[in-house]
N, C-alpha and C. Protein backbone atom coordinates (compact mmCIF):
# COMPACT_ATOMS: atom_id res chain seq x y z
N UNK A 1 16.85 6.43 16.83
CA UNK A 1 16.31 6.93 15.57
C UNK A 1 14.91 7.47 15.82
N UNK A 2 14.40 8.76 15.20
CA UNK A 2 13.03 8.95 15.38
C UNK A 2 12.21 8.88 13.92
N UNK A 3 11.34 8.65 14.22
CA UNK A 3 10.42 8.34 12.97
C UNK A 3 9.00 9.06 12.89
N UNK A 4 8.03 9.43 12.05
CA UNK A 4 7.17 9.41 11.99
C UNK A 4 6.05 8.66 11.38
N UNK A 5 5.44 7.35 12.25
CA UNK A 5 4.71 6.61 11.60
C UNK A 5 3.65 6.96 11.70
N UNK A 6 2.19 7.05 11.49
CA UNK A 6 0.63 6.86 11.23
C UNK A 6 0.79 8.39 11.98
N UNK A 7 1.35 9.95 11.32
CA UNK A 7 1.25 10.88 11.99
C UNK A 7 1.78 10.80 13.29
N UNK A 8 2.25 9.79 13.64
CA UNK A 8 2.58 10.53 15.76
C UNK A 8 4.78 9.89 15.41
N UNK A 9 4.91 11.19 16.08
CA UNK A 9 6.22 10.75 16.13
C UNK A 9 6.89 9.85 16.94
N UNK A 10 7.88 9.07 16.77
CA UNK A 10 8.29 7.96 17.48
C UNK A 10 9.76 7.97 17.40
N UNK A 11 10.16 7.44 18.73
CA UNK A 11 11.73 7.25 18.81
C UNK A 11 12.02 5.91 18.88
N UNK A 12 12.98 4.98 18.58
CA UNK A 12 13.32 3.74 18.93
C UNK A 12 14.72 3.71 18.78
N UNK A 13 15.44 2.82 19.31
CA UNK A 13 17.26 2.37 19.65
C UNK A 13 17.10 1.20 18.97
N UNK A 14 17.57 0.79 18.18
CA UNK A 14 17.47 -0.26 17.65
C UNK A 14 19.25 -0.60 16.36
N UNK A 15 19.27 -1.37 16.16
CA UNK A 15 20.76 -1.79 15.69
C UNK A 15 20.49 -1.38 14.24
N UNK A 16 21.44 -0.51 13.59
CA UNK A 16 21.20 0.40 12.50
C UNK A 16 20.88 -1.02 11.06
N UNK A 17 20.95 -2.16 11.16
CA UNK A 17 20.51 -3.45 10.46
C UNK A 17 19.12 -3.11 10.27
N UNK A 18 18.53 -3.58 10.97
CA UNK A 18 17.11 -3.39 11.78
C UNK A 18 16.35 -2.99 10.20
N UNK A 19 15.30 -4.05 9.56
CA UNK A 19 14.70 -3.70 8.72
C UNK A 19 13.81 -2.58 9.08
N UNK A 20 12.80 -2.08 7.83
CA UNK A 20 11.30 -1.08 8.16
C UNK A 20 10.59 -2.62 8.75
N UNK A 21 10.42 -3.65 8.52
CA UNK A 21 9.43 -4.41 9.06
C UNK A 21 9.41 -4.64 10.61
N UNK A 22 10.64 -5.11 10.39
CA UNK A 22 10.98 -5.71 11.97
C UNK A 22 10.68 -4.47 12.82
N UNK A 23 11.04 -3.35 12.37
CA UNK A 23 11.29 -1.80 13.53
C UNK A 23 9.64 -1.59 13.81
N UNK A 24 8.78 -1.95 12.51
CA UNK A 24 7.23 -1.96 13.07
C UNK A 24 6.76 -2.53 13.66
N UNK A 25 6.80 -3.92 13.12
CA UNK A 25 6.45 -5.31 14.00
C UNK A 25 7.14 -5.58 15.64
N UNK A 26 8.19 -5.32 15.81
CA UNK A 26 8.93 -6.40 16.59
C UNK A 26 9.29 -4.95 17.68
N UNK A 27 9.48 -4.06 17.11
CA UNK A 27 9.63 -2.61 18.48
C UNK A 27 8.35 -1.87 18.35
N UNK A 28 7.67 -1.68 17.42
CA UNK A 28 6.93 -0.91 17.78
C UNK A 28 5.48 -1.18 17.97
N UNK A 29 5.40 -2.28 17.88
CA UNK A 29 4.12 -3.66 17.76
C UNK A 29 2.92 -3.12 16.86
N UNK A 30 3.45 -2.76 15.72
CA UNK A 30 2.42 -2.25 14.29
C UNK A 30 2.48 -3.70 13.71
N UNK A 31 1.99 -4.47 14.04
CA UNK A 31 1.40 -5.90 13.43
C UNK A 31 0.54 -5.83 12.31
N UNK A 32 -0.17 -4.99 12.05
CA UNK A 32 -0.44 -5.24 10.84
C UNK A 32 0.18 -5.60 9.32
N UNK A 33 0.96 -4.53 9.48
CA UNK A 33 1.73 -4.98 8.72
C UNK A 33 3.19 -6.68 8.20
N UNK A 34 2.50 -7.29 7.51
CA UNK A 34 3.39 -9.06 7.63
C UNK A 34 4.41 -9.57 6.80
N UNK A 35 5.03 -10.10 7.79
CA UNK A 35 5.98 -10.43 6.92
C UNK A 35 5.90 -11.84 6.36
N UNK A 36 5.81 -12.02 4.72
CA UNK A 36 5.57 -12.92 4.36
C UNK A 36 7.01 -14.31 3.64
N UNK A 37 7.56 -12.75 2.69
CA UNK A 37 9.04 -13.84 1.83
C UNK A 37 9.53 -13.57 2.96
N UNK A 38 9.97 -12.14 3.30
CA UNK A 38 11.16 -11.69 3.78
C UNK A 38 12.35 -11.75 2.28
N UNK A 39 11.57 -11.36 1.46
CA UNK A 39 12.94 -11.08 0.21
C UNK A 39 12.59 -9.88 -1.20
N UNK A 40 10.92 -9.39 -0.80
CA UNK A 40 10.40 -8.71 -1.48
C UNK A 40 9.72 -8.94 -2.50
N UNK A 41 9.41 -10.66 -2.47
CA UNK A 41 8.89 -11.06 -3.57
C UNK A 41 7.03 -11.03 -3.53
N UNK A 42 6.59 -10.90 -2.23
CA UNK A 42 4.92 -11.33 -2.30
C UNK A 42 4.26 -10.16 -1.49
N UNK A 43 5.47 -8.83 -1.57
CA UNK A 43 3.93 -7.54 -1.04
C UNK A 43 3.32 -7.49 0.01
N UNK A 44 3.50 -8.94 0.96
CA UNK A 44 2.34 -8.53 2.22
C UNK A 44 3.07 -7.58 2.97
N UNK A 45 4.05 -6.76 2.90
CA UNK A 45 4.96 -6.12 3.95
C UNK A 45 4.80 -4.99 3.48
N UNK A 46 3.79 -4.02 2.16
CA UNK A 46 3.92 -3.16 2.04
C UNK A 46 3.59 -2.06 2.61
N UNK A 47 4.57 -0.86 2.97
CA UNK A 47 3.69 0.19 3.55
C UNK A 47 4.25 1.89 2.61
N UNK A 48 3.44 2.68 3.11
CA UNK A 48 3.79 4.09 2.76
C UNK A 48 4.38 4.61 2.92
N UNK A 49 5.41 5.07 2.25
CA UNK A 49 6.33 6.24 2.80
C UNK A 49 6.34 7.44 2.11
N UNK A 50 6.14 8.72 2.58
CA UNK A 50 5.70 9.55 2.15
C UNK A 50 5.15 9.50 0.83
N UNK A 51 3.80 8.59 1.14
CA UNK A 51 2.91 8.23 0.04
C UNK A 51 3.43 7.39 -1.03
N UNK A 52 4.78 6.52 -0.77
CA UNK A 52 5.01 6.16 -2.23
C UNK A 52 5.39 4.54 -1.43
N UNK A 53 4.55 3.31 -2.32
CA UNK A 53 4.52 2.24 -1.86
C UNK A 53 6.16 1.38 -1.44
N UNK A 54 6.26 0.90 -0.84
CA UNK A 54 7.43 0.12 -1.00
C UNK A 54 7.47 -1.34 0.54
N UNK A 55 8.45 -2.26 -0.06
CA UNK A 55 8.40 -3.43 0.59
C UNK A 55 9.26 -3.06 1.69
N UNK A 56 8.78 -2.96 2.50
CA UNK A 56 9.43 -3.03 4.14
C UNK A 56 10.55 -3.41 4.22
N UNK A 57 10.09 -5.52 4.33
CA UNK A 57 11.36 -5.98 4.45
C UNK A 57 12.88 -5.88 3.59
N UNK A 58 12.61 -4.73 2.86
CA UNK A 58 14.12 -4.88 1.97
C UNK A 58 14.81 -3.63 2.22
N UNK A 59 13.80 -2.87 3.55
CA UNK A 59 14.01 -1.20 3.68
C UNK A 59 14.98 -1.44 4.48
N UNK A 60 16.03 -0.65 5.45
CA UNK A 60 16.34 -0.21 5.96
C UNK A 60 15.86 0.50 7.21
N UNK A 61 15.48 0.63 8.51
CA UNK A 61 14.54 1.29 9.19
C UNK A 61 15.57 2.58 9.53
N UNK A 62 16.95 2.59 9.30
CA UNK A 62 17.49 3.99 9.52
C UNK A 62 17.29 4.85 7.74
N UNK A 63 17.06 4.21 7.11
CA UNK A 63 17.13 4.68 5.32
C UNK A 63 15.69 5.67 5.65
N UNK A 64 14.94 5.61 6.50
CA UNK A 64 13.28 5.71 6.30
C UNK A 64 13.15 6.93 7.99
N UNK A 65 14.52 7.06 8.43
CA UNK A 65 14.28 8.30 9.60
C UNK A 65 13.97 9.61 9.15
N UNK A 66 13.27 9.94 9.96
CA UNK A 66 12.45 11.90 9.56
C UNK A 66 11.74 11.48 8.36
N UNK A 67 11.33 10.40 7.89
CA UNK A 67 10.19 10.28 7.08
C UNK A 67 8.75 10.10 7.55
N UNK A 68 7.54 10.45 6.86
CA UNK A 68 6.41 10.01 6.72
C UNK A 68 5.75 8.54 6.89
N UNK A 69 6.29 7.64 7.73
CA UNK A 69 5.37 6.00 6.99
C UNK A 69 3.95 5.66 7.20
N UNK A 70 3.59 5.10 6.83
CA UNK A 70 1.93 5.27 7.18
C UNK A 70 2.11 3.52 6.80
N UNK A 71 1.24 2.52 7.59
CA UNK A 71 1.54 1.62 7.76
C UNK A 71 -0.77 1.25 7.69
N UNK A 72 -0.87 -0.12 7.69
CA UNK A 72 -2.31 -0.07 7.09
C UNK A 72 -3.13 0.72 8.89
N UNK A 73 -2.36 0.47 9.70
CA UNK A 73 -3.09 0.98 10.97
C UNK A 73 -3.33 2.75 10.92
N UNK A 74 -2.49 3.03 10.00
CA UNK A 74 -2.57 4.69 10.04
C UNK A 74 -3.67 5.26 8.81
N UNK A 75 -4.22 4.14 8.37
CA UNK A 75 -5.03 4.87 7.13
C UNK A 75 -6.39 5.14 7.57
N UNK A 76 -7.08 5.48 8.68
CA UNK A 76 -8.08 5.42 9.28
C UNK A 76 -8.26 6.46 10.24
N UNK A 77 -8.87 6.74 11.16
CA UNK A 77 -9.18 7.32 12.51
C UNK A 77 -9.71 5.74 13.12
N UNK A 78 -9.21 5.77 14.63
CA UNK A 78 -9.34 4.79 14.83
C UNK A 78 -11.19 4.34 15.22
N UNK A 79 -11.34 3.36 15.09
CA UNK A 79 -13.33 3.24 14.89
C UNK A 79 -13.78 2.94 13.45
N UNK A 80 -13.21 3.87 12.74
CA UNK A 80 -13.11 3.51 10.87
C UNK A 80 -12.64 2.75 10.53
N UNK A 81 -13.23 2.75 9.09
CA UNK A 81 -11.96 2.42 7.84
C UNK A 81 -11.97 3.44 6.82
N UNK A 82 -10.72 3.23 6.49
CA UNK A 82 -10.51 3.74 5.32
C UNK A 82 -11.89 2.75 3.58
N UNK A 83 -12.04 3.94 3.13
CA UNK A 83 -12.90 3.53 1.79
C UNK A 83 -12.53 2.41 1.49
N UNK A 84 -11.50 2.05 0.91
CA UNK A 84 -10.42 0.83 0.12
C UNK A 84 -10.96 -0.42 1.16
N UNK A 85 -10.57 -0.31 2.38
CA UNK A 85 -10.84 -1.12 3.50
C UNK A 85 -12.40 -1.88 3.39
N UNK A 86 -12.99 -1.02 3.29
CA UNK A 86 -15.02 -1.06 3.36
C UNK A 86 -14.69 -1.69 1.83
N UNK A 87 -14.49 -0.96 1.04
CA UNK A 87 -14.54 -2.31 -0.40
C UNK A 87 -13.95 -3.20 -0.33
N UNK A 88 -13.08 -4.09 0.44
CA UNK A 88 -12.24 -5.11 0.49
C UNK A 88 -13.59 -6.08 1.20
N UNK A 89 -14.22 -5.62 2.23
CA UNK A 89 -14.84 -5.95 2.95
C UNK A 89 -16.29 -6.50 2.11
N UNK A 90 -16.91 -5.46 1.39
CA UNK A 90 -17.60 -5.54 0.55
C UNK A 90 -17.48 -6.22 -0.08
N UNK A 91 -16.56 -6.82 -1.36
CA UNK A 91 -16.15 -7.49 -2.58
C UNK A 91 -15.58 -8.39 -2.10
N UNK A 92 -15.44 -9.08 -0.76
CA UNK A 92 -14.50 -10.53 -0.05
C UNK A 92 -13.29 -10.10 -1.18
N UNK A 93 -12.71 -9.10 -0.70
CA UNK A 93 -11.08 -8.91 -1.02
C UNK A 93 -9.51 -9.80 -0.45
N UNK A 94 -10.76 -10.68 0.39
CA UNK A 94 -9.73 -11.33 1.08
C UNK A 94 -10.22 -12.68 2.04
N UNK A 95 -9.19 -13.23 1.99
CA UNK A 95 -9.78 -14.73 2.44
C UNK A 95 -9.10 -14.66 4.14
N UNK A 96 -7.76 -15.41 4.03
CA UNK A 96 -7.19 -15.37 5.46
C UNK A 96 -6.86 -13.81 6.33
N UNK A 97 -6.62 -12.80 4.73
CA UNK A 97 -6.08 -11.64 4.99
C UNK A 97 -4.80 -11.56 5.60
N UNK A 98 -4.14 -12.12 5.58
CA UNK A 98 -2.63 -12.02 5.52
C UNK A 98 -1.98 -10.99 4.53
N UNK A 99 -2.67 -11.22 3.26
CA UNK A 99 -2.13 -9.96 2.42
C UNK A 99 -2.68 -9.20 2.69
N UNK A 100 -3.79 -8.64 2.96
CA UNK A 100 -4.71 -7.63 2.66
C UNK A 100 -3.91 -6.67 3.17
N UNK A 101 -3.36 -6.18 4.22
CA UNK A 101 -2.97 -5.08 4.74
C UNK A 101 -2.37 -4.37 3.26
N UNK A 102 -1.33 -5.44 2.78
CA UNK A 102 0.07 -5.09 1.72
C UNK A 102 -0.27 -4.76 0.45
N UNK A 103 -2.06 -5.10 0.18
CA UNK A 103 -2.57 -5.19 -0.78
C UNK A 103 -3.12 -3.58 -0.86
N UNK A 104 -3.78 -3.57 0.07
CA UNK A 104 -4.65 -2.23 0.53
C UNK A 104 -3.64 -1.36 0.41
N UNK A 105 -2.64 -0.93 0.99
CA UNK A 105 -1.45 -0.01 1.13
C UNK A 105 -0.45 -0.21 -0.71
N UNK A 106 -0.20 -0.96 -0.85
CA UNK A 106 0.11 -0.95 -2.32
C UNK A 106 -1.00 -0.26 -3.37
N UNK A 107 -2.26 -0.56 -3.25
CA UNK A 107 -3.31 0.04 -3.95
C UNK A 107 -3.20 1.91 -3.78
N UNK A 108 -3.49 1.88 -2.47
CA UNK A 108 -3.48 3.45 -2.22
C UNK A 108 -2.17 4.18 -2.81
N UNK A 109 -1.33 3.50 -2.72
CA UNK A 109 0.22 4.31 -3.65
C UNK A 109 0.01 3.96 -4.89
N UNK A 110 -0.82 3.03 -5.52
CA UNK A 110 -0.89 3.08 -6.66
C UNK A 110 -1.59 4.05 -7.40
N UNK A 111 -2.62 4.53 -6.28
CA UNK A 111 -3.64 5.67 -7.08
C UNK A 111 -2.68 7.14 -6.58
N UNK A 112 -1.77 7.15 -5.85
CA UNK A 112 -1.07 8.19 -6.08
C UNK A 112 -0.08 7.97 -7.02
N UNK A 113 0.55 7.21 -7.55
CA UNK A 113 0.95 7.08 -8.55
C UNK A 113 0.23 7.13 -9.97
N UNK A 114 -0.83 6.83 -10.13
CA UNK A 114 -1.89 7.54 -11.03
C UNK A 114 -1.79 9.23 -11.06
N UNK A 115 -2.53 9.46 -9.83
CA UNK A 115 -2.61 10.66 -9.74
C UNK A 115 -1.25 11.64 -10.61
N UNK A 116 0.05 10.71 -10.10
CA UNK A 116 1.02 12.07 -10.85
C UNK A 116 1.67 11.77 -11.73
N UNK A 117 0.64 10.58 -12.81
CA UNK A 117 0.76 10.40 -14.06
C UNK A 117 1.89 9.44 -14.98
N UNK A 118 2.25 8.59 -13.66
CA UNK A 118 3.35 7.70 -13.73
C UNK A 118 2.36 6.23 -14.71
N UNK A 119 3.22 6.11 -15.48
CA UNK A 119 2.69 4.75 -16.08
C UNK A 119 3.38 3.87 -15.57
N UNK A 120 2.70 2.57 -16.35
CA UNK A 120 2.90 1.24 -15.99
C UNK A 120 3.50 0.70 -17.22
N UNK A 121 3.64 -0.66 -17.17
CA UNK A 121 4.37 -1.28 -18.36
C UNK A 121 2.79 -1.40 -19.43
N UNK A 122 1.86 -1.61 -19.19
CA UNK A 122 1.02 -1.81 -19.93
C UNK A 122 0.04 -0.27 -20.09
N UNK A 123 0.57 0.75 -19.79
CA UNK A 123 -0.57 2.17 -20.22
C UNK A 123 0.36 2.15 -21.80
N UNK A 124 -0.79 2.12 -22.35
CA UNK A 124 -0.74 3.09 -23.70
C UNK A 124 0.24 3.90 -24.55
N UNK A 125 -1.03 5.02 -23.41
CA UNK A 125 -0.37 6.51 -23.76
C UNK A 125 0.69 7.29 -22.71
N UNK A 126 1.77 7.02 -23.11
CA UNK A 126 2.77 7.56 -22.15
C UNK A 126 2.73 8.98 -21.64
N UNK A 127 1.75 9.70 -22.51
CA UNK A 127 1.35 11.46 -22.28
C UNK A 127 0.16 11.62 -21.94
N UNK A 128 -0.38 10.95 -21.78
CA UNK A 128 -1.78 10.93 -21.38
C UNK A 128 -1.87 11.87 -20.12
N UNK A 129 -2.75 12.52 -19.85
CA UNK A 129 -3.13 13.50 -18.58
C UNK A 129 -4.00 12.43 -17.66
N UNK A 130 -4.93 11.48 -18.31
CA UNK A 130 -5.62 10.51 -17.52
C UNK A 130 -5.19 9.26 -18.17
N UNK A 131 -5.23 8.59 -17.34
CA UNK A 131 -4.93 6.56 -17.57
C UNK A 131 -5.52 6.15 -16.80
N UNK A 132 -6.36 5.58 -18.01
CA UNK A 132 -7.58 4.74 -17.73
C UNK A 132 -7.32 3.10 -16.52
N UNK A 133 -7.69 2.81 -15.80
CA UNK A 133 -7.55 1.91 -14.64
C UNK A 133 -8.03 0.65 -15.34
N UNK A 134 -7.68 0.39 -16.30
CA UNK A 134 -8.34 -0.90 -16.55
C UNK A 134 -8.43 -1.85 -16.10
N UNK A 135 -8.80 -3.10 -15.92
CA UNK A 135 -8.16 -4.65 -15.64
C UNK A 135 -6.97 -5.24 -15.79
N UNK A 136 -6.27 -4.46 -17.02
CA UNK A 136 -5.07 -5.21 -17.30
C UNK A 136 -4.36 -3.71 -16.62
N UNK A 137 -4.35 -2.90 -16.52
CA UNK A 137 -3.69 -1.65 -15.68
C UNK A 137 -3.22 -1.32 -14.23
N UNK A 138 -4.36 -2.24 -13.78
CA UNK A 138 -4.56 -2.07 -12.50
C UNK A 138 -3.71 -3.33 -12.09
N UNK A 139 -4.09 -5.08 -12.69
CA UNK A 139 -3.57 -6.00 -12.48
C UNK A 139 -1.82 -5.78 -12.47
N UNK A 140 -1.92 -5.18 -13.28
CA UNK A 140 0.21 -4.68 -13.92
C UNK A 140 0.40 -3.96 -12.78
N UNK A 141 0.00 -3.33 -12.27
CA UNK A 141 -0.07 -2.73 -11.14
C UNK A 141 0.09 -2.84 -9.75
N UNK A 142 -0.69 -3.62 -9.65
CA UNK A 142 -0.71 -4.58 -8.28
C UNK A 142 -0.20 -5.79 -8.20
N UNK A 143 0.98 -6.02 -9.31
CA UNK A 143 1.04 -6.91 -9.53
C UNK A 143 2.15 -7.65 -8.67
N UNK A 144 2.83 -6.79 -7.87
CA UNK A 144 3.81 -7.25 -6.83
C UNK A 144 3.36 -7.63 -5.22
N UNK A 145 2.04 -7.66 -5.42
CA UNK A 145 1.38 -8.02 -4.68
C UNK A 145 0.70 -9.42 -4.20
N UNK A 146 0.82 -10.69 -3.97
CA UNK A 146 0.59 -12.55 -4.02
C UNK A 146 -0.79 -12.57 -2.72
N UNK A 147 -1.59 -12.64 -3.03
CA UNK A 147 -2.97 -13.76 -2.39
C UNK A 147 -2.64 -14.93 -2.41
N UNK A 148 -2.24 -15.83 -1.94
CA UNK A 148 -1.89 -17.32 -1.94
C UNK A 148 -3.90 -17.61 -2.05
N UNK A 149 -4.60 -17.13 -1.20
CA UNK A 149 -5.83 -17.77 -1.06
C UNK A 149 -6.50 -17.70 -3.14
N UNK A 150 -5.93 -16.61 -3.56
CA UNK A 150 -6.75 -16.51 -4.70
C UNK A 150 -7.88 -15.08 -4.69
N UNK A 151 -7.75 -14.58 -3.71
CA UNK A 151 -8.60 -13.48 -3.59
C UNK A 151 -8.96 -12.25 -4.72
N UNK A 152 -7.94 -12.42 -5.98
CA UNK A 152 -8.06 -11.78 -6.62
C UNK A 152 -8.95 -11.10 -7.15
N UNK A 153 -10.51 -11.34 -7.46
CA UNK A 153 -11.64 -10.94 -8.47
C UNK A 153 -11.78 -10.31 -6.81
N UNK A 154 -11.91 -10.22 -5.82
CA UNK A 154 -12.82 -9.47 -5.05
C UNK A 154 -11.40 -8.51 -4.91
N UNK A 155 -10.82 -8.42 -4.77
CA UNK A 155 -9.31 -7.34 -4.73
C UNK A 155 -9.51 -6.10 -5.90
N UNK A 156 -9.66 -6.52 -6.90
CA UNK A 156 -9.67 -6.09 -8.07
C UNK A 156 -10.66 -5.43 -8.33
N UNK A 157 -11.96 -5.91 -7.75
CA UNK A 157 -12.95 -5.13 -7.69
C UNK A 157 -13.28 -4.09 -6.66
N UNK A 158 -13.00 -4.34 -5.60
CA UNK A 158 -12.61 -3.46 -3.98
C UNK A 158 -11.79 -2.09 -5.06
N UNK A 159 -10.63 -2.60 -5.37
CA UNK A 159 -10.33 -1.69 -5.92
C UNK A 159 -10.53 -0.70 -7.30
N UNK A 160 -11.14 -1.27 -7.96
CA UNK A 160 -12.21 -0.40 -9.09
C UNK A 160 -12.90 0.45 -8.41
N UNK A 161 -13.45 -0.37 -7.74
CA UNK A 161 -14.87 0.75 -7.31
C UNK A 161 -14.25 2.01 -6.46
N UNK A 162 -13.34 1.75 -5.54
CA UNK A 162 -12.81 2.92 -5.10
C UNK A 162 -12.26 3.88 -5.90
N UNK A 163 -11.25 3.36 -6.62
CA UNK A 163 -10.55 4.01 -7.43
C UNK A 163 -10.60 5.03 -9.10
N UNK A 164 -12.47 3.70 -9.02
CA UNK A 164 -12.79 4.06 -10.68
C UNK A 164 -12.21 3.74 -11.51
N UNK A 165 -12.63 3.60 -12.38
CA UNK A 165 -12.42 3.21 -14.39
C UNK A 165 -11.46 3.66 -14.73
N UNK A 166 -11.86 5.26 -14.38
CA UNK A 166 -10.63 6.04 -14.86
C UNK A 166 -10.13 7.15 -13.88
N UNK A 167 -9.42 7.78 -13.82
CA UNK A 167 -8.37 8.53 -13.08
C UNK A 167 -7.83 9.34 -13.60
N UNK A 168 -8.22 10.76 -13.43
CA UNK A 168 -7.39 11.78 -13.39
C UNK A 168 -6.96 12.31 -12.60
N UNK A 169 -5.58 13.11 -12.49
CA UNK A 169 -4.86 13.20 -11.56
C UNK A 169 -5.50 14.12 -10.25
N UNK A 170 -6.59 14.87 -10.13
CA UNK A 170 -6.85 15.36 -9.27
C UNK A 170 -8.02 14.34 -8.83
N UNK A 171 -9.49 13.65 -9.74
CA UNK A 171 -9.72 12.76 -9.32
C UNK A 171 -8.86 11.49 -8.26
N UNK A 172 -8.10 11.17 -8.91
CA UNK A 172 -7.13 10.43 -7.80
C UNK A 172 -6.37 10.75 -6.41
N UNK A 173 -5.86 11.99 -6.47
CA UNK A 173 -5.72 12.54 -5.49
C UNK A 173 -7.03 12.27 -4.42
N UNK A 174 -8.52 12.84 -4.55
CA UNK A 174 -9.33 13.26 -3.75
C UNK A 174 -9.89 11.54 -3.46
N UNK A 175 -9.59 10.57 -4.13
CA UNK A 175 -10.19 9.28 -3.70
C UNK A 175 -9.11 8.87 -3.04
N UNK A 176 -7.53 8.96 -2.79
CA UNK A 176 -6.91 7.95 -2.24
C UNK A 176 -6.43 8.97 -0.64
N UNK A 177 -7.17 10.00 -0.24
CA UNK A 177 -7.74 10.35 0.86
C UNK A 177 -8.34 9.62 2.10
């Protein structure tokens, strides 16, 4: 199967079973990304696929060939971080960091999901051109996401500040860059 993870293309043989986690972790040694339920219930396994968040372990790693994945190691040049990253860092977004990768990578699809005007169970205005990022917006949001440590208020804030108050769709676009 070939893939394209963090931009560089990749081939692997692997038994067409073979989750997105395991094919990162276990062949292609992208460790960052963790596996926590293994059933899709706590988010630390999330990564990108052509920009749109989803839980690894419930993927398929042949469902996800000739795609885009971007995994938390690809959101950077290596030496950097990504913005989101530096506010996690900033705001103690994280305690053991076990989630953080799943947290960080769920966030960034969430502001592309902003960006192209997708609501949540708790926006408002279902026509709205901008939706506002509130506390309760953002939380509904991220909400498939589990900190066992409690990290939440520094998560939440990591992610405000990157993301902002509010969000319009080209605003969002140019922050989750």
């Amino acid at each position: 199967m070939r893939f394209t993870i963090n931009g560089r293309q990749l081939a692997a043989e692997v038994d067409i079973r073979t989750s997105l986690l395991d094919l990162l972790r276990d062949h292609l040694d992208l460790t960052g990304t963790k596996k926590g339920c293994n059933q899709g219930a706590c988010g630390a396994c999330t990564v990108l696929v052509d920009g749109e968040r989803i839980n690894s372990c419930l993927a398929l790693a042949v469902q996800y060939e000739g795609r885009s994945i971007t995994t938390i190691e690809g959101l950077s040049a290596p030496g950097s971080l990504h913005p989101l990253q530096e506010a996690f860092v900033a705001h103690d977004g994280f305690q053991c960091g076990y989630c953080t990768p799943g947290q960080i990578c769920s966030a960034i699809g969430m502001a592309s999901e902003l960006e192209r005007g997708i609501p949540s169970h708790v926006t408002e205005d279902l026509h709205a051109e901008t939706i506002e990022l509130t506390s309760d917006e953002l939380r509904e949001r991220m909400s498939g996401n589990i900190c066992r440590c409690g990290a939440y208020n520094g998560i939440v804030d990591a992610i405000s500040e990157t993301f902002g108050a509010r969000s319009t769709k080209a605003e969002a676009r140019e922050r989750a860059k």
